[in-house]
Protein backbone atom coordinates (compact mmCIF):
# COMPACT_ATOMS: atom_id res chain seq x y z
CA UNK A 1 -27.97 42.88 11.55
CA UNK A 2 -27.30 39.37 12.98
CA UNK A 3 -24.85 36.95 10.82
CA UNK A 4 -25.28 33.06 10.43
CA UNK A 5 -21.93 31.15 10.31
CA UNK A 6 -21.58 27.61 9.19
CA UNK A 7 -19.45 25.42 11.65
CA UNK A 8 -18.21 22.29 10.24
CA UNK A 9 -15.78 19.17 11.16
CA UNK A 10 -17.00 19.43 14.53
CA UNK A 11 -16.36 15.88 17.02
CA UNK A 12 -19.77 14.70 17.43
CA UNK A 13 -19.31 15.03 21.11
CA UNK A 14 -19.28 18.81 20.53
CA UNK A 15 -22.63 20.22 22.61
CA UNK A 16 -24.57 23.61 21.96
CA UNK A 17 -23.50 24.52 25.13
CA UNK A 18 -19.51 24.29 24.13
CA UNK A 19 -20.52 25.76 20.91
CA UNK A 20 -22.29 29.09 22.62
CA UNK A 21 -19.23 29.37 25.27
CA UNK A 22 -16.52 29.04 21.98
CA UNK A 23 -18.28 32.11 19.84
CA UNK A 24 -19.80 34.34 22.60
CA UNK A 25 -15.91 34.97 23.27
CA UNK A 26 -15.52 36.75 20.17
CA UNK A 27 -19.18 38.48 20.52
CA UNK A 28 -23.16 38.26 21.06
CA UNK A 29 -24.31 35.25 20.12
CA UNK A 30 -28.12 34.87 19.24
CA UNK A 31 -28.58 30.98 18.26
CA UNK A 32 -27.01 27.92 17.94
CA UNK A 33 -27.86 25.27 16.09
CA UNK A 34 -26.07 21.83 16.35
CA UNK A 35 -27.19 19.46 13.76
CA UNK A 36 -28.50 16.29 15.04
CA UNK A 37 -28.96 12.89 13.13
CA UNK A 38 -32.68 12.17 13.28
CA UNK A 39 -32.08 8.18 13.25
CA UNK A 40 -29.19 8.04 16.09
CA UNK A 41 -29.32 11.22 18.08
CA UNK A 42 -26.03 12.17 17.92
CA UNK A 43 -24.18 14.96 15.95
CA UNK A 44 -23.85 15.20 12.34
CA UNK A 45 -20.43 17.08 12.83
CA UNK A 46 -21.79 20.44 11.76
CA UNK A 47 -23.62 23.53 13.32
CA UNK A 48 -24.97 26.67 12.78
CA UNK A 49 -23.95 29.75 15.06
CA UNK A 50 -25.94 33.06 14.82
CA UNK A 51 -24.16 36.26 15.70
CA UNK A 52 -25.56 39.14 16.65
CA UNK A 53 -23.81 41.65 14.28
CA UNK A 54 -21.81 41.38 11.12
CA UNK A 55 -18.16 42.94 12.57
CA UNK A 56 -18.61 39.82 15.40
CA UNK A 57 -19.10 37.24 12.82
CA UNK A 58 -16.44 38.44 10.62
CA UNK A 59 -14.13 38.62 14.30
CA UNK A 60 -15.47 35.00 14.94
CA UNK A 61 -14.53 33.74 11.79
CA UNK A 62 -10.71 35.15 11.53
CA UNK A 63 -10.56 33.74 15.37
CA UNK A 64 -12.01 30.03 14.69
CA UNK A 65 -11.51 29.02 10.97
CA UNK A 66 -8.60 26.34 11.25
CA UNK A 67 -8.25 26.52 14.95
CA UNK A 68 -8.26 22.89 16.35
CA UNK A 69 -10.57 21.65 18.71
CA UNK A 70 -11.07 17.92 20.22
CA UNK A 71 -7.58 17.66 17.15
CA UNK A 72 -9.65 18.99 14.89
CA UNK A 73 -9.53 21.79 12.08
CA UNK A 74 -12.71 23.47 12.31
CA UNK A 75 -13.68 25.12 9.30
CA UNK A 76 -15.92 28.36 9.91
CA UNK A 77 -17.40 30.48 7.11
CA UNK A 78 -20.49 32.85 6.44
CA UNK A 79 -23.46 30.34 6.00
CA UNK A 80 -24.89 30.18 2.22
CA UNK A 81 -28.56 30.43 1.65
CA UNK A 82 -29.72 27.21 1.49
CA UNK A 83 -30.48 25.97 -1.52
CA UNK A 84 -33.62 24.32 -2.98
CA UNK A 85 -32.97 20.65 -4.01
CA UNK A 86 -35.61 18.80 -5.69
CA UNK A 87 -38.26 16.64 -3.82
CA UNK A 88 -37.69 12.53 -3.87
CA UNK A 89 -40.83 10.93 -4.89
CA UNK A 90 -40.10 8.92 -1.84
CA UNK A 91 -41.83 5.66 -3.24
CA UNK A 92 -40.60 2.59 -4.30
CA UNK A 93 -39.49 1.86 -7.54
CA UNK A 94 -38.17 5.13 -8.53
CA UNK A 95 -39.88 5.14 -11.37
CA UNK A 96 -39.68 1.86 -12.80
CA UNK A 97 -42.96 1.62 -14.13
CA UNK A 98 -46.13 -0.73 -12.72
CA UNK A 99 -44.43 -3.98 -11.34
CA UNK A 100 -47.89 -5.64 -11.96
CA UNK A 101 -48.13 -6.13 -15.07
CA UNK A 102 -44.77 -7.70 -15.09
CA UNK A 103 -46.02 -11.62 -15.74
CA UNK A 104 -48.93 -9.69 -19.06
CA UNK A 105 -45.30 -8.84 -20.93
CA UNK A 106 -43.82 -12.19 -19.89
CA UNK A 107 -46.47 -14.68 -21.13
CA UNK A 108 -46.11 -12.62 -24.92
């Protein structure tokens, strides 16, 4: 059974490619996932790295957790599910009430 692993405190030069070529030494990789900033197209310093069984994560993990790359300390754990965070209304205001009827209160 394959094994996601959370990759963080990457440079944000890091590339998929580097990423693939760093875990597939340890075992089968299936994925990789390097998080991207939708805004400026560049890394978010983070990535997720799917293995293909559970003994090559756990190998991958012992291997890479604290090893330095680019001087720095990755960190390299067993993803979490992700978790369900609650959805922004995504308006203006943030609910502030109607802004209309500002000057009705006013003239009182």
């Amino acid at each position: 059974m394959s094994t996601k692993l959370f990759v963080g405190n990457l440079s944000y030069s890091t590339t998929e490619s580097q990423l693939q070529d760093m875990f597939a030494a340890h075992g089968a990789v299936t994925a990789v996932d390097l998080i991207m900033d939708k805004f400026s197209g560049r890394s978010r310093g983070f990535a997720f790295v799917t293995m293909e069984t559970k003994e090559a994560a756990d190998i991958a993990v012992q291997a890479l957790n604290g090893k330095s790359i680019e001087g720095r300390a990755l960190t390299v754990n067993e993803a979490r599910p992700r978790e369900e965070r609650p959805r922004s209304s995504g308006g203006y205001g943030g609910g502030r009430g109607d802004r209309g009827n500002r000057r009705e209160y006013s003239r009182q």
